[in-house]
N, C-alpha and C. Protein backbone atom coordinates (compact mmCIF):
# COMPACT_ATOMS: atom_id res chain seq x y z
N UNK A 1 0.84 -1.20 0.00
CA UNK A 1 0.00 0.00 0.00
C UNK A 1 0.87 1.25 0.00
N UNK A 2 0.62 1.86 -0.85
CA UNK A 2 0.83 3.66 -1.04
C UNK A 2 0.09 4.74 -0.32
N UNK A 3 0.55 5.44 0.73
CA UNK A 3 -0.13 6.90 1.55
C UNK A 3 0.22 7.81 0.14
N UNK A 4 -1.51 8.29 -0.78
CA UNK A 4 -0.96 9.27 -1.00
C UNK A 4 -1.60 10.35 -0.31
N UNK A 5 -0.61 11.16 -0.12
CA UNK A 5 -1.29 12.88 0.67
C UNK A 5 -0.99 14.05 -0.17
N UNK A 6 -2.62 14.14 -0.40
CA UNK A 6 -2.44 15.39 -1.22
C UNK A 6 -3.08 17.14 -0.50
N UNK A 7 -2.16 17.65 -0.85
CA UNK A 7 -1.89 19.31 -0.03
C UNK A 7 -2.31 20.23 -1.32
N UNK A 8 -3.74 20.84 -0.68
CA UNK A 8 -4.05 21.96 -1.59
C UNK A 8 -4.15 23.05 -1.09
N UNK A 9 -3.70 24.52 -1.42
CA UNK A 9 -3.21 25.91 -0.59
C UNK A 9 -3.83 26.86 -1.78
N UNK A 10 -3.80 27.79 -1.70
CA UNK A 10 -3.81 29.05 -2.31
C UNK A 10 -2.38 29.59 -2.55
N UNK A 11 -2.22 30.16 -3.86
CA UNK A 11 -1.06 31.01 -3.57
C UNK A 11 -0.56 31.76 -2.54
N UNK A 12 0.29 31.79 -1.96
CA UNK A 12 1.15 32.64 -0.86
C UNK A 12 0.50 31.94 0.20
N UNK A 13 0.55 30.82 0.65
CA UNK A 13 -0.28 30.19 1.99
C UNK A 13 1.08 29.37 2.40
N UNK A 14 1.45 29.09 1.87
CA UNK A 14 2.66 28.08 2.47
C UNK A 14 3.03 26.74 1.71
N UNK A 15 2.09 26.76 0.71
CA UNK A 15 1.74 25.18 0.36
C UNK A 15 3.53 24.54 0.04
N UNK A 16 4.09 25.17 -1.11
CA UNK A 16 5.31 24.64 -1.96
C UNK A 16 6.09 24.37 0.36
N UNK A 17 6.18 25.17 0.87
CA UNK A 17 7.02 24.51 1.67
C UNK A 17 6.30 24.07 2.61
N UNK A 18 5.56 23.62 2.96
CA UNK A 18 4.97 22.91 3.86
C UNK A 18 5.03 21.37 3.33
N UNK A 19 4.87 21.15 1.84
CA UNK A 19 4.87 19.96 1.35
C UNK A 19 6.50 19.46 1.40
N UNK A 20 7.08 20.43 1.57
CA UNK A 20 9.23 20.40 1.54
C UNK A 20 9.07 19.77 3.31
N UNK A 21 8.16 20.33 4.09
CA UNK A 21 7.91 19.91 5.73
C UNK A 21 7.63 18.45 5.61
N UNK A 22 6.65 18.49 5.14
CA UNK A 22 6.36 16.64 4.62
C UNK A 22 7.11 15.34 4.20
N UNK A 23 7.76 16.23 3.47
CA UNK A 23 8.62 15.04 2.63
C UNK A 23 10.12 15.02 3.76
N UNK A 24 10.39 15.97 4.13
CA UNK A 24 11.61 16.17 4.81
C UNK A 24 11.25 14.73 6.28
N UNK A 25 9.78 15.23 6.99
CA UNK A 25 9.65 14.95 7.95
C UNK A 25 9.98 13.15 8.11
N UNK A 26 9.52 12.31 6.85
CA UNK A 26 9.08 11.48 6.84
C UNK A 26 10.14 10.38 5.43
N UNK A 27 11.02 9.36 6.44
CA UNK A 27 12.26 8.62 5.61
C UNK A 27 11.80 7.97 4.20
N UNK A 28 10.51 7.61 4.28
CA UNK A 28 9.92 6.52 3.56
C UNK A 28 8.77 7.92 2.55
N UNK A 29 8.85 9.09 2.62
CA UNK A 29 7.84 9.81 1.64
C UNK A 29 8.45 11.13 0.84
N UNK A 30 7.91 10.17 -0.21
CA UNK A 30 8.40 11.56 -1.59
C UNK A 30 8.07 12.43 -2.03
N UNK A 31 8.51 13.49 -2.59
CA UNK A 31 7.38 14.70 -2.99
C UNK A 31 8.46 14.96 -4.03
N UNK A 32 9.25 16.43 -3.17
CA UNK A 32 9.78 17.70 -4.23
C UNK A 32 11.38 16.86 -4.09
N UNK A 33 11.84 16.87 -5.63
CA UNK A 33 13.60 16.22 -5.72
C UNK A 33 13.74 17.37 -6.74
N UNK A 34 15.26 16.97 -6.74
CA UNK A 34 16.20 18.30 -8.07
C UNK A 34 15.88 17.51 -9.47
N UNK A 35 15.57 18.99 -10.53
CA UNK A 35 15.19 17.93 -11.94
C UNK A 35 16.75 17.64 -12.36
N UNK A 36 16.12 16.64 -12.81
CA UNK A 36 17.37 15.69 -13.43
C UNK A 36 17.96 14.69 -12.37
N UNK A 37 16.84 14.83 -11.78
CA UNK A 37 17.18 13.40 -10.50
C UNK A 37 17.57 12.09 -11.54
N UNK A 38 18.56 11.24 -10.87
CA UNK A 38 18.56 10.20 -11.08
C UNK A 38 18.21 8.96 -10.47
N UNK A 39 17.18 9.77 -8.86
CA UNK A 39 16.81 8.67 -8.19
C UNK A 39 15.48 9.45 -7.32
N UNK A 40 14.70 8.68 -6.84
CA UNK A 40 13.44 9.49 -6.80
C UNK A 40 13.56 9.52 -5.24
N UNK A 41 14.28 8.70 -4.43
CA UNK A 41 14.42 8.61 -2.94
C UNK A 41 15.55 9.26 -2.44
N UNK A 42 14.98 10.53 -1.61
CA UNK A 42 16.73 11.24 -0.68
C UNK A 42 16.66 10.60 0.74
N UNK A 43 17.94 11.04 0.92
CA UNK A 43 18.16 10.88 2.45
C UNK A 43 17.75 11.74 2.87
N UNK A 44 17.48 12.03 4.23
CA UNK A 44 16.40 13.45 5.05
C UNK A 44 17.89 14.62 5.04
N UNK A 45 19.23 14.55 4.91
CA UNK A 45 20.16 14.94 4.78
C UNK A 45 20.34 15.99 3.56
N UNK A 46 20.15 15.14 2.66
CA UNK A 46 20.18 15.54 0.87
C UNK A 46 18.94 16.45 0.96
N UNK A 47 17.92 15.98 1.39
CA UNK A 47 16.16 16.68 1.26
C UNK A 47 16.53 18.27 1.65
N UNK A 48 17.14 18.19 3.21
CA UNK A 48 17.31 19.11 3.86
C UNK A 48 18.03 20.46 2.79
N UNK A 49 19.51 19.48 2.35
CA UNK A 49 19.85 20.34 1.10
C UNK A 49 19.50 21.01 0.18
N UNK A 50 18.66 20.03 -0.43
CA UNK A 50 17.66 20.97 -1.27
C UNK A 50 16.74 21.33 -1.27
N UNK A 51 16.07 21.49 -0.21
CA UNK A 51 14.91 22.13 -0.22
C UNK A 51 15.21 23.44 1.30
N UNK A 52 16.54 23.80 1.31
CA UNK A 52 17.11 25.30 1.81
C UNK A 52 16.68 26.10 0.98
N UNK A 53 16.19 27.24 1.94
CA UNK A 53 16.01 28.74 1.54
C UNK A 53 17.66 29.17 1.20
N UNK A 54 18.46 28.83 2.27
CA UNK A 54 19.89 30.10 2.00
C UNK A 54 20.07 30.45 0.69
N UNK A 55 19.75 30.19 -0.39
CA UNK A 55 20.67 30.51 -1.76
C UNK A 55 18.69 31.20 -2.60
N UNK A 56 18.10 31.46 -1.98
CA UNK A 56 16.81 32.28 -2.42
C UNK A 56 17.04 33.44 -2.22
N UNK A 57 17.70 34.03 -1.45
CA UNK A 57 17.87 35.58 -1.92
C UNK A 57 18.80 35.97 -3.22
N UNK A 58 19.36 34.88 -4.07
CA UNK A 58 19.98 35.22 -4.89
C UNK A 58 18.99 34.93 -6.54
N UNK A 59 17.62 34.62 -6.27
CA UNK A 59 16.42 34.72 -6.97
C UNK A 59 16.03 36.19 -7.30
N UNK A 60 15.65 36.79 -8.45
CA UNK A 60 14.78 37.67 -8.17
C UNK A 60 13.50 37.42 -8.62
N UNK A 61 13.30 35.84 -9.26
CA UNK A 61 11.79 35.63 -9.38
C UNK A 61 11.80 34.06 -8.45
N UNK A 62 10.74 34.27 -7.93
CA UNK A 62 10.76 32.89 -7.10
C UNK A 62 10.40 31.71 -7.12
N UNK A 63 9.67 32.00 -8.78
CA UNK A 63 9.37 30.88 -9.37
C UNK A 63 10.46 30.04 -10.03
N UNK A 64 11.41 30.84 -9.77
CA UNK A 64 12.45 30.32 -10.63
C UNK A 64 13.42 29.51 -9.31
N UNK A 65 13.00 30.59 -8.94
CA UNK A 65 13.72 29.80 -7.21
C UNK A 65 12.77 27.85 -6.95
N UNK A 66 11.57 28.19 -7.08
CA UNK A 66 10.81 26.92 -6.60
C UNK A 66 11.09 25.86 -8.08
N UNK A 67 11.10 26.27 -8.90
CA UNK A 67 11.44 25.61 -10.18
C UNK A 67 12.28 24.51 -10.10
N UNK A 68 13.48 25.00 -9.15
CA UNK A 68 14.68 23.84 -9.45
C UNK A 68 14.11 22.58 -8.66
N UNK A 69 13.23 22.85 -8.30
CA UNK A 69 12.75 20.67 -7.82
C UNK A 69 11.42 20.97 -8.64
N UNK A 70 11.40 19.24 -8.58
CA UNK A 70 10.18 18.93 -9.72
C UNK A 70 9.66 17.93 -8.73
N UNK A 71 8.28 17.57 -8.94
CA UNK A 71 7.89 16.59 -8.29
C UNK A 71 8.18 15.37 -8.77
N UNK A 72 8.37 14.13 -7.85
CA UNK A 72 9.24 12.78 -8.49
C UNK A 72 7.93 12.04 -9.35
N UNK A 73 6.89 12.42 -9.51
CA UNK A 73 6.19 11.97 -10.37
C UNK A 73 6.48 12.55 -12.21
N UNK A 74 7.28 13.08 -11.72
CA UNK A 74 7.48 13.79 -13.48
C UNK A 74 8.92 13.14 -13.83
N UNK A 75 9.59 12.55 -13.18
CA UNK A 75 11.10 11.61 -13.53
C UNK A 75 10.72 10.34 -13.38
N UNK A 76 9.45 9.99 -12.35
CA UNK A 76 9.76 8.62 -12.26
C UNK A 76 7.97 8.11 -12.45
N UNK A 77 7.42 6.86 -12.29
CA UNK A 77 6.17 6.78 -12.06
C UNK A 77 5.60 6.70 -10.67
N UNK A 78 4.86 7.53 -10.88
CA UNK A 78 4.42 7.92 -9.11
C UNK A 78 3.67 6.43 -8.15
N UNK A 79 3.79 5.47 -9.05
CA UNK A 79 3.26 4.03 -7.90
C UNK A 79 4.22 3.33 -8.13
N UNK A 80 6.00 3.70 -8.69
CA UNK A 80 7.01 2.50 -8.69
C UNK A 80 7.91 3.60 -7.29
N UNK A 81 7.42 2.94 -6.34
CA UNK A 81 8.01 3.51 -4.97
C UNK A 81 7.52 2.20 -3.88
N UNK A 82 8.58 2.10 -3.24
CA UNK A 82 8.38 1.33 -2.05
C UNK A 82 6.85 0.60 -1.32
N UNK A 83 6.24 0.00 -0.95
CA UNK A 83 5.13 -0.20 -0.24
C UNK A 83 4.99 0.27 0.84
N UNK A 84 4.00 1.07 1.79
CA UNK A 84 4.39 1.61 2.78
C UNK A 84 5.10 2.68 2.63
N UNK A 85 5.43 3.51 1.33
CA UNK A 85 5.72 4.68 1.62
C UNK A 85 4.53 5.79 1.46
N UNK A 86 5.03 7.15 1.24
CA UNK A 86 4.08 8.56 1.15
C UNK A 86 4.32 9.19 0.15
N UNK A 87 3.11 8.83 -0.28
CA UNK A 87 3.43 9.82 -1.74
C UNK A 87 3.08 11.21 -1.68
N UNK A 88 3.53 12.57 -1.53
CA UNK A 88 3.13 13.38 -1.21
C UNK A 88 3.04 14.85 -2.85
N UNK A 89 1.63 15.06 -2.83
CA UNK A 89 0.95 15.79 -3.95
C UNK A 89 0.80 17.73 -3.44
N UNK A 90 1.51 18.35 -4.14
CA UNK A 90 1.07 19.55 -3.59
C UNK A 90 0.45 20.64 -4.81
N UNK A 91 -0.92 20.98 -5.09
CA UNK A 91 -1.08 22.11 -6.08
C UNK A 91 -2.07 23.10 -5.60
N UNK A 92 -2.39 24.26 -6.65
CA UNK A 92 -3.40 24.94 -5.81
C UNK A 92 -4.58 24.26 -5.70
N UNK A 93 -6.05 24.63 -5.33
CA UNK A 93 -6.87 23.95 -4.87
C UNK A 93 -7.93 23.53 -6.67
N UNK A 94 -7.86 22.43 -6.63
CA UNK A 94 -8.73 21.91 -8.16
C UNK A 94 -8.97 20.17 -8.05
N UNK A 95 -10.08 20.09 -7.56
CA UNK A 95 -10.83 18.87 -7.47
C UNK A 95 -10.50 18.04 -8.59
N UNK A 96 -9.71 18.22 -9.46
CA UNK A 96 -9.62 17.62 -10.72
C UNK A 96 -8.70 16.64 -10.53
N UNK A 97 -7.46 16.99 -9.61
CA UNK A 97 -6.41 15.81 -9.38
C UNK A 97 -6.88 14.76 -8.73
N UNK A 98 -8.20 14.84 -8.30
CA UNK A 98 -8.40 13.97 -7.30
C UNK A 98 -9.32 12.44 -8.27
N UNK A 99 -9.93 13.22 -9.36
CA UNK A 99 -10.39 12.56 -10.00
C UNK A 99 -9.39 11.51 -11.60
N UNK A 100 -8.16 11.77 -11.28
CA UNK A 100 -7.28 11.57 -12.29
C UNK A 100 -7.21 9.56 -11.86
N UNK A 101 -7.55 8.88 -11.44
CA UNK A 101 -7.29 8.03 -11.05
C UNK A 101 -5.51 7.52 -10.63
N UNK A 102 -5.37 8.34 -9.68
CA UNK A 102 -4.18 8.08 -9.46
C UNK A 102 -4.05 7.13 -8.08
N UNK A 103 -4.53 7.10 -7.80
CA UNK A 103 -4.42 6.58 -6.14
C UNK A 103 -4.80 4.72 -6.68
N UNK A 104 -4.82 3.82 -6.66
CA UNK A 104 -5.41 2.61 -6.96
C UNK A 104 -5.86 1.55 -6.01
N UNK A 105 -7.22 1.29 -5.54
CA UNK A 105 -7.70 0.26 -4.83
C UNK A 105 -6.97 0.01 -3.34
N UNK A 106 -4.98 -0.53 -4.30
CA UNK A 106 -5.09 -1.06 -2.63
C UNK A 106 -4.12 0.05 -1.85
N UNK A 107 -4.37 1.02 -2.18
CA UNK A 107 -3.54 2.15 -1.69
C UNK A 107 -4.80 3.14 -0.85
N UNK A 108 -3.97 3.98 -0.07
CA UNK A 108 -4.55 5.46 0.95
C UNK A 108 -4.47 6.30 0.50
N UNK A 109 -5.72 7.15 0.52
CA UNK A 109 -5.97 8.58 -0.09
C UNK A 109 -6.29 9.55 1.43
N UNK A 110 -5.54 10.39 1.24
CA UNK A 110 -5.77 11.77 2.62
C UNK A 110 -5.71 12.78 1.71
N UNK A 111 -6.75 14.06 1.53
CA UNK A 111 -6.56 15.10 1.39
C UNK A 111 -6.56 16.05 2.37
N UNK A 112 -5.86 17.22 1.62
CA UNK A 112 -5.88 18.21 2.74
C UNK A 112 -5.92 19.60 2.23
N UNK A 113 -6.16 20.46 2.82
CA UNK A 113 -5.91 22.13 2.41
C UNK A 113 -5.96 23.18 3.59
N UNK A 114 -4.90 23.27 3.07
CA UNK A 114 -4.13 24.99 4.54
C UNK A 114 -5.23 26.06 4.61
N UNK A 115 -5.73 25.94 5.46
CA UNK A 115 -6.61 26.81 5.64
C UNK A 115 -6.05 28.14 5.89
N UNK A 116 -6.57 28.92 5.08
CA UNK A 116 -5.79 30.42 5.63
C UNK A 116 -5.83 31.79 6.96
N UNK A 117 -7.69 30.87 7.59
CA UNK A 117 -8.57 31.86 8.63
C UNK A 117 -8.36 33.08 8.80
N UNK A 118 -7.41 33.38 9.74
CA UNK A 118 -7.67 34.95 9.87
C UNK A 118 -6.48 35.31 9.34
N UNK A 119 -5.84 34.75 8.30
CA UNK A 119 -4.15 35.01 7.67
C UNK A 119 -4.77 35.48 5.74
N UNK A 120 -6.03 35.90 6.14
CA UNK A 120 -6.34 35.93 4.17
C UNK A 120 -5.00 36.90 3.77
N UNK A 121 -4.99 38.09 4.86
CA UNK A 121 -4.29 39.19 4.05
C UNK A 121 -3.18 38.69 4.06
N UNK A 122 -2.69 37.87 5.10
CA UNK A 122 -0.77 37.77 4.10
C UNK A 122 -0.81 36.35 3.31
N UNK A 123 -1.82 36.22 3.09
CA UNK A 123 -1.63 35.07 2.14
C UNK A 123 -1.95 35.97 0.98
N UNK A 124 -2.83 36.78 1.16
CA UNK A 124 -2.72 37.59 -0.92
C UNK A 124 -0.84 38.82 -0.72
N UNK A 125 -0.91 39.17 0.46
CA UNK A 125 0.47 39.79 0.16
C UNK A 125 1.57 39.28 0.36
N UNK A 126 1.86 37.79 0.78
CA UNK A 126 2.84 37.08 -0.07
C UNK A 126 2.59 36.40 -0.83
N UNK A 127 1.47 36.49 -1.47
CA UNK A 127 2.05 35.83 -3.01
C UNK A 127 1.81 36.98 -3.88
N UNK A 128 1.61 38.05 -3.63
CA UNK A 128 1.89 39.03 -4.52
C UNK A 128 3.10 39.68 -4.29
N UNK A 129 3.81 39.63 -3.28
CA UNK A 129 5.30 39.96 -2.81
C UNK A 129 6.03 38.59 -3.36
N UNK A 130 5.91 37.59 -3.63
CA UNK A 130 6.29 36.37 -4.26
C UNK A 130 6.09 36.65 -5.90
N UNK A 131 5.19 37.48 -6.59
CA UNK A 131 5.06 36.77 -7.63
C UNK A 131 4.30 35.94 -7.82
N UNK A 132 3.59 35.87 -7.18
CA UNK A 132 2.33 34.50 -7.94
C UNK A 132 1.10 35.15 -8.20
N UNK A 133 0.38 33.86 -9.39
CA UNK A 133 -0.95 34.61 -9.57
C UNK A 133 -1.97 33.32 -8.95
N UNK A 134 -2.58 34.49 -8.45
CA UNK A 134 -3.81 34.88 -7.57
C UNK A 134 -5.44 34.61 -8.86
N UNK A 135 -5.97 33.15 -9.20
CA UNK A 135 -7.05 32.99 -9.95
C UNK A 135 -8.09 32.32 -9.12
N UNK A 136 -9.23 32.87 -9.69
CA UNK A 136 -10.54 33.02 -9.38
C UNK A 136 -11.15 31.47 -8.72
N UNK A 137 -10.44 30.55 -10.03
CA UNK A 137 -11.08 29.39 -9.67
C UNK A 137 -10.76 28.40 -8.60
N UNK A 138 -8.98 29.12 -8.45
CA UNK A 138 -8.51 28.72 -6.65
C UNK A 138 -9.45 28.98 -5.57
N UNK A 139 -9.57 30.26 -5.42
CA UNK A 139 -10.33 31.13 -4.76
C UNK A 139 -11.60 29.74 -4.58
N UNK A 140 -12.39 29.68 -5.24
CA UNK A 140 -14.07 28.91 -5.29
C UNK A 140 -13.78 27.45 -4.79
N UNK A 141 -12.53 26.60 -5.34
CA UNK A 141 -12.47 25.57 -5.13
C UNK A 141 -11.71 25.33 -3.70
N UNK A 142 -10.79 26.54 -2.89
CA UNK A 142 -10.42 26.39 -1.87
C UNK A 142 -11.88 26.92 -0.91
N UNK A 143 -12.54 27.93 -1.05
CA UNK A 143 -13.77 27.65 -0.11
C UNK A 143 -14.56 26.56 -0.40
N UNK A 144 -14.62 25.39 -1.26
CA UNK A 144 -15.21 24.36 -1.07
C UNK A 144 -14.71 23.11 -0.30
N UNK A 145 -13.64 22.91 -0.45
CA UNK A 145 -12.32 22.36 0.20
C UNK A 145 -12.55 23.09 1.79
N UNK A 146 -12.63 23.99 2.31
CA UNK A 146 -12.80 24.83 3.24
C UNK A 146 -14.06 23.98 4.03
N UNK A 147 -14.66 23.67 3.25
CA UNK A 147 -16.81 23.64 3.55
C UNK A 147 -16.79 21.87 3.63
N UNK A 148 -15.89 21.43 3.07
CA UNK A 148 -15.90 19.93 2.73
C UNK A 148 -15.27 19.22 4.03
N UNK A 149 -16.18 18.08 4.22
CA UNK A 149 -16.27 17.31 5.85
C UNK A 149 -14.64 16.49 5.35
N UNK A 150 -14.83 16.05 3.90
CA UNK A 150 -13.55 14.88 3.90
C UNK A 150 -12.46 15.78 3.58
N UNK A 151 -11.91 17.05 3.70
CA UNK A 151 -10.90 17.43 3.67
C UNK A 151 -10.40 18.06 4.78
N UNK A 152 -9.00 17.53 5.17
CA UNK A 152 -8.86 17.55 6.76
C UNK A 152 -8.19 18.83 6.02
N UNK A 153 -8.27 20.30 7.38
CA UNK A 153 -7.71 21.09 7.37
C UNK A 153 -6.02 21.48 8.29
N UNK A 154 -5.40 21.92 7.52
CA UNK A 154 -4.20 22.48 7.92
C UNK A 154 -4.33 24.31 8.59
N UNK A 155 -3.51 24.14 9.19
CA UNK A 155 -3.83 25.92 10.13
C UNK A 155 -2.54 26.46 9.67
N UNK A 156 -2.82 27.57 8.89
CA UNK A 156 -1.81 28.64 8.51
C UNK A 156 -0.96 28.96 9.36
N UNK A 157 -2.22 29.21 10.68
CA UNK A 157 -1.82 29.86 11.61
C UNK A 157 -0.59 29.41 12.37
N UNK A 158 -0.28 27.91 12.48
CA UNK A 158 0.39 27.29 13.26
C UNK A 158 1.87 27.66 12.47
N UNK A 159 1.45 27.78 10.91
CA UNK A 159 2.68 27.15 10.12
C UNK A 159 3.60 28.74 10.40
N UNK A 160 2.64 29.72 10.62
CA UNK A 160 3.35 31.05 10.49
C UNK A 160 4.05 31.20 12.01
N UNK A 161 3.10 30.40 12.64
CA UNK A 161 3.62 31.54 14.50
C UNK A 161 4.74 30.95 14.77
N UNK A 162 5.43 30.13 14.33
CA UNK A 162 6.97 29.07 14.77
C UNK A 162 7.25 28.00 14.59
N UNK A 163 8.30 27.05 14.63
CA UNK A 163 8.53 26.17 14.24
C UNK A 163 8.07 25.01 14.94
N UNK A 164 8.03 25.57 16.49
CA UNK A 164 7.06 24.47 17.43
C UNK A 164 5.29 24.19 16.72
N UNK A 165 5.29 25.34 16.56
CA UNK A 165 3.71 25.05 15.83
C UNK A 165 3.30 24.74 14.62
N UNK A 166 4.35 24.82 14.08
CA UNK A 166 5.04 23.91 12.43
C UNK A 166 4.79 22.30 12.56
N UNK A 167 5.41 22.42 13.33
CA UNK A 167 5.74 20.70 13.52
C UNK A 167 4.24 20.61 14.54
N UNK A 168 3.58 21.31 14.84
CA UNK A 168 2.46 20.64 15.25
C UNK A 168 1.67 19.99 14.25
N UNK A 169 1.77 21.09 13.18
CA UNK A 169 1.11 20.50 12.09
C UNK A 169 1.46 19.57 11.39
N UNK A 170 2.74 19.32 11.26
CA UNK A 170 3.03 18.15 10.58
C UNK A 170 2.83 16.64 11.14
N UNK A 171 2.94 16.78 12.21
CA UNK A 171 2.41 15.84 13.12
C UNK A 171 0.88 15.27 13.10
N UNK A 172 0.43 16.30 12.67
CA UNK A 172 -1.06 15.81 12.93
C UNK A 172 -1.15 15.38 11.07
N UNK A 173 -0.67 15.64 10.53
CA UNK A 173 -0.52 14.80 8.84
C UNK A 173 -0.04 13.21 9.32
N UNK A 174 0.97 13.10 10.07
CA UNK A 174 1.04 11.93 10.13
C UNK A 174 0.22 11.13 11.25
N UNK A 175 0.12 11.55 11.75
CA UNK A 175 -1.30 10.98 12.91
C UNK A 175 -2.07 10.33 11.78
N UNK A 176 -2.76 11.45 11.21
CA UNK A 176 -3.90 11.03 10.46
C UNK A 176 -3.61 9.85 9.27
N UNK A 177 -2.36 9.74 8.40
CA UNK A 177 -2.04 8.66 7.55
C UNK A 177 -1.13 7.54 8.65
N UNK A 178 -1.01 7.52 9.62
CA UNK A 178 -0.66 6.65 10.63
C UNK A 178 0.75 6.18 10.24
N UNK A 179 1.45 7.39 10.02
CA UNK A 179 2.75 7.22 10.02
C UNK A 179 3.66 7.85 11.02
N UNK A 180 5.05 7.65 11.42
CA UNK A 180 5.59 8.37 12.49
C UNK A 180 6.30 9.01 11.50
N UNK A 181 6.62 10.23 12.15
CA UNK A 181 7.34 11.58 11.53
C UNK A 181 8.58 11.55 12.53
N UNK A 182 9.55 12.27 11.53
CA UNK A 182 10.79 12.15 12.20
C UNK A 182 11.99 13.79 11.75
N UNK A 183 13.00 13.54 12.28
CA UNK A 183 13.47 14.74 11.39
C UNK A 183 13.63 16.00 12.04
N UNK A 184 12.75 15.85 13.19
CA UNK A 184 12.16 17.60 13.87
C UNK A 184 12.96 18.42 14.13
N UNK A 185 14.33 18.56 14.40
CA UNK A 185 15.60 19.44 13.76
C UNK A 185 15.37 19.76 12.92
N UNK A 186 15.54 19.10 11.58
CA UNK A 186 15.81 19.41 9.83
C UNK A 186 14.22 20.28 9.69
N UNK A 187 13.27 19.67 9.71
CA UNK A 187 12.39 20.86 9.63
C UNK A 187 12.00 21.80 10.26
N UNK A 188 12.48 22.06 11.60
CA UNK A 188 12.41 23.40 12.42
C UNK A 188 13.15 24.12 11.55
N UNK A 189 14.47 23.67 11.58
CA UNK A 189 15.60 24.68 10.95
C UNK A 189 15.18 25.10 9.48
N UNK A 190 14.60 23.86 8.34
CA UNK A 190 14.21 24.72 7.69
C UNK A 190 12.89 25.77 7.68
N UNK A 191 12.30 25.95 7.99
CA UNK A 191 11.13 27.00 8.84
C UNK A 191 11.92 28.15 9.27
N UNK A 192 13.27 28.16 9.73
CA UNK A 192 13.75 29.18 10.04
C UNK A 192 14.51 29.65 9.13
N UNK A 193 14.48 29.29 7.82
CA UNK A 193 14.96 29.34 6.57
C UNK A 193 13.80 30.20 6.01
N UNK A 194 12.30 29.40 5.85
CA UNK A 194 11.86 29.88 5.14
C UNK A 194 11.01 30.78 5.81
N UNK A 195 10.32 31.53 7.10
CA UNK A 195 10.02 32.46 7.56
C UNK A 195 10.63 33.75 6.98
N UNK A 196 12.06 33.91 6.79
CA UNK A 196 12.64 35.09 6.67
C UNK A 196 12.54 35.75 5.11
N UNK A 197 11.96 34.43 4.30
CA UNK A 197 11.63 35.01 2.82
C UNK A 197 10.05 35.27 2.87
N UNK A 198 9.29 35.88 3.78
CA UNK A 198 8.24 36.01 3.96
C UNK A 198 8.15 37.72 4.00
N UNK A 199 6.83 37.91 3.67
CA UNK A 199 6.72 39.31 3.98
C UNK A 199 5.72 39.42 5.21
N UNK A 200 6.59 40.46 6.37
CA UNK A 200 5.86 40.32 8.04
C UNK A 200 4.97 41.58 7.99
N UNK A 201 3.78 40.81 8.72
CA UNK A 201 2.70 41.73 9.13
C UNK A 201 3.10 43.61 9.17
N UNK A 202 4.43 43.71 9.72
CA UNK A 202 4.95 45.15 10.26
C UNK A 202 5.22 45.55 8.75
N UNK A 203 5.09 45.26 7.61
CA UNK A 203 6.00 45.05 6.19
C UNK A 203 4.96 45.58 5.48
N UNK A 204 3.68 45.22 5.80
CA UNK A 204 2.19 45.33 4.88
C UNK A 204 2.40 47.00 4.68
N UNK A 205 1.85 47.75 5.29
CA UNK A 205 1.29 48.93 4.77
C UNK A 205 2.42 49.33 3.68
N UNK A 206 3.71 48.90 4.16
CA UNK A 206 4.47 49.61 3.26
C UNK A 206 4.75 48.76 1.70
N UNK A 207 4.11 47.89 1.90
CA UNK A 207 4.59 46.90 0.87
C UNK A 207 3.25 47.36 -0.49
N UNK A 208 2.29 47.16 0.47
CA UNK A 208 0.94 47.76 0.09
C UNK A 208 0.72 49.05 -0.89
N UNK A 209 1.56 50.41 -0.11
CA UNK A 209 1.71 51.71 -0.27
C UNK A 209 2.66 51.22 -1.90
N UNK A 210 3.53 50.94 -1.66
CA UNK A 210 4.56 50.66 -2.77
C UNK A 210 4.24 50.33 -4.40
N UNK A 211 2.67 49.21 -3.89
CA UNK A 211 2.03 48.43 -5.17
C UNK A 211 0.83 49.01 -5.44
N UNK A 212 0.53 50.57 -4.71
CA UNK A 212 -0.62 51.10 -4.77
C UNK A 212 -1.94 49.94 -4.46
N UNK A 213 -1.86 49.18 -3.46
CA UNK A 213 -2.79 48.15 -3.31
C UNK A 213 -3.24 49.05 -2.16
N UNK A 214 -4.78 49.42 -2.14
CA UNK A 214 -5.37 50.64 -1.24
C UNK A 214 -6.35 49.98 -0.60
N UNK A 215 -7.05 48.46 -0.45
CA UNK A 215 -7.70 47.97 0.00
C UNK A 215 -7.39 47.63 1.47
């Protein structure tokens, strides 16, 4: 059997690294590798490596920054992986992956989506301080995802206030696919990586003022 866990966010919510939290956390689950992998499984060592912030301030688009890993479903086939491992899925919110028949009979399906609650505004002003676009049909399909009993929710909130409350959340991902998580160094530290490429609450008006965004 295959855990797959799939993570749906809105732009600027956290999703691309929270799913880097996932895969890091957990020896046996795959997500984000470097393209041109020649192997679809890292060590939590290697993971840690590449999926560091330090060398993102030398980005000036950040898509280009998130670019250099690909998901190991695009090098390799996403059900030639171990038994008992995690397959881990991250995009914006679109009911459509779910219907792709990817998951098969004798495998686990968990969805999920980061809820943003009382974090809407820095989730539209980092991903507009990021560079990302912000579409309509995210928007509709993450408040349904939001409204929906079978999609377990993730708390923004936790992922933003620290790394203790980071790893709360990741914890409760593996609770729920009944796996043990491991690692909790490597992903604190990276959290303290990727907090600092964030734009902070004290940052808004002026960031705001800057993009003539007057709302």
């Amino acid at each position: 059997m295959i855990n797959y866990v799939f993570v749906f966010f809105l732009p600027g919510s956290a999703g691309n690294f929270f799913s880097r939290c996932l895969s890091l956390a957990g020896n046996q689950a795959y997500g984000w590798i470097p393209e041109g992998s020649k192997l679809p499984d890292l060590s939590a060592e290697e993971k840690y490596h590449v999926y560091s912030y330090a060398q993102s301030n030398q980005y000036n688009d950040w898509k280009k920054f998130e670019g250099k890993l690909v998901h190991y479903s695009t090098l390799f086939e996403h059900y030639a992986i171990p038994t008992n491992s995690i397959s881990i899925w991250s995009e914006h919110p679109r009911y459509q992956l779910l219907t792709q028949d990817l998951v098969g009979n004798s495998n686990q399906q968990k969805v999920f989506y980061i809820d943003p609650g009382e974090y809407f505004e820095w989730v539209v002003l980092n991903s507009l301080y990021k560079n990302s676009t912000i579409d309509v049909k995210w928007l509709h399909s993450g408040q349904q995802m939001l409204n929906d009993p079978d999609v377990y929710k993730i708390n923004l909130a936790n992922i933003i206030a620290g790394s203790d409350t980071l790893w709360s959340e990741v914890e409760k991902v593996y609770a729920i696919i009944n796996h043990r998580c491991s690692n909790k160094e490597l992903v604190q530290a990276l959290w303290t990586q990727w907090i600092n490429t964030t734009l902070k609450p004290e940052q808004f008006a002026e960031f705001k003022s800057s993009i003539g965004f007057n709302l």
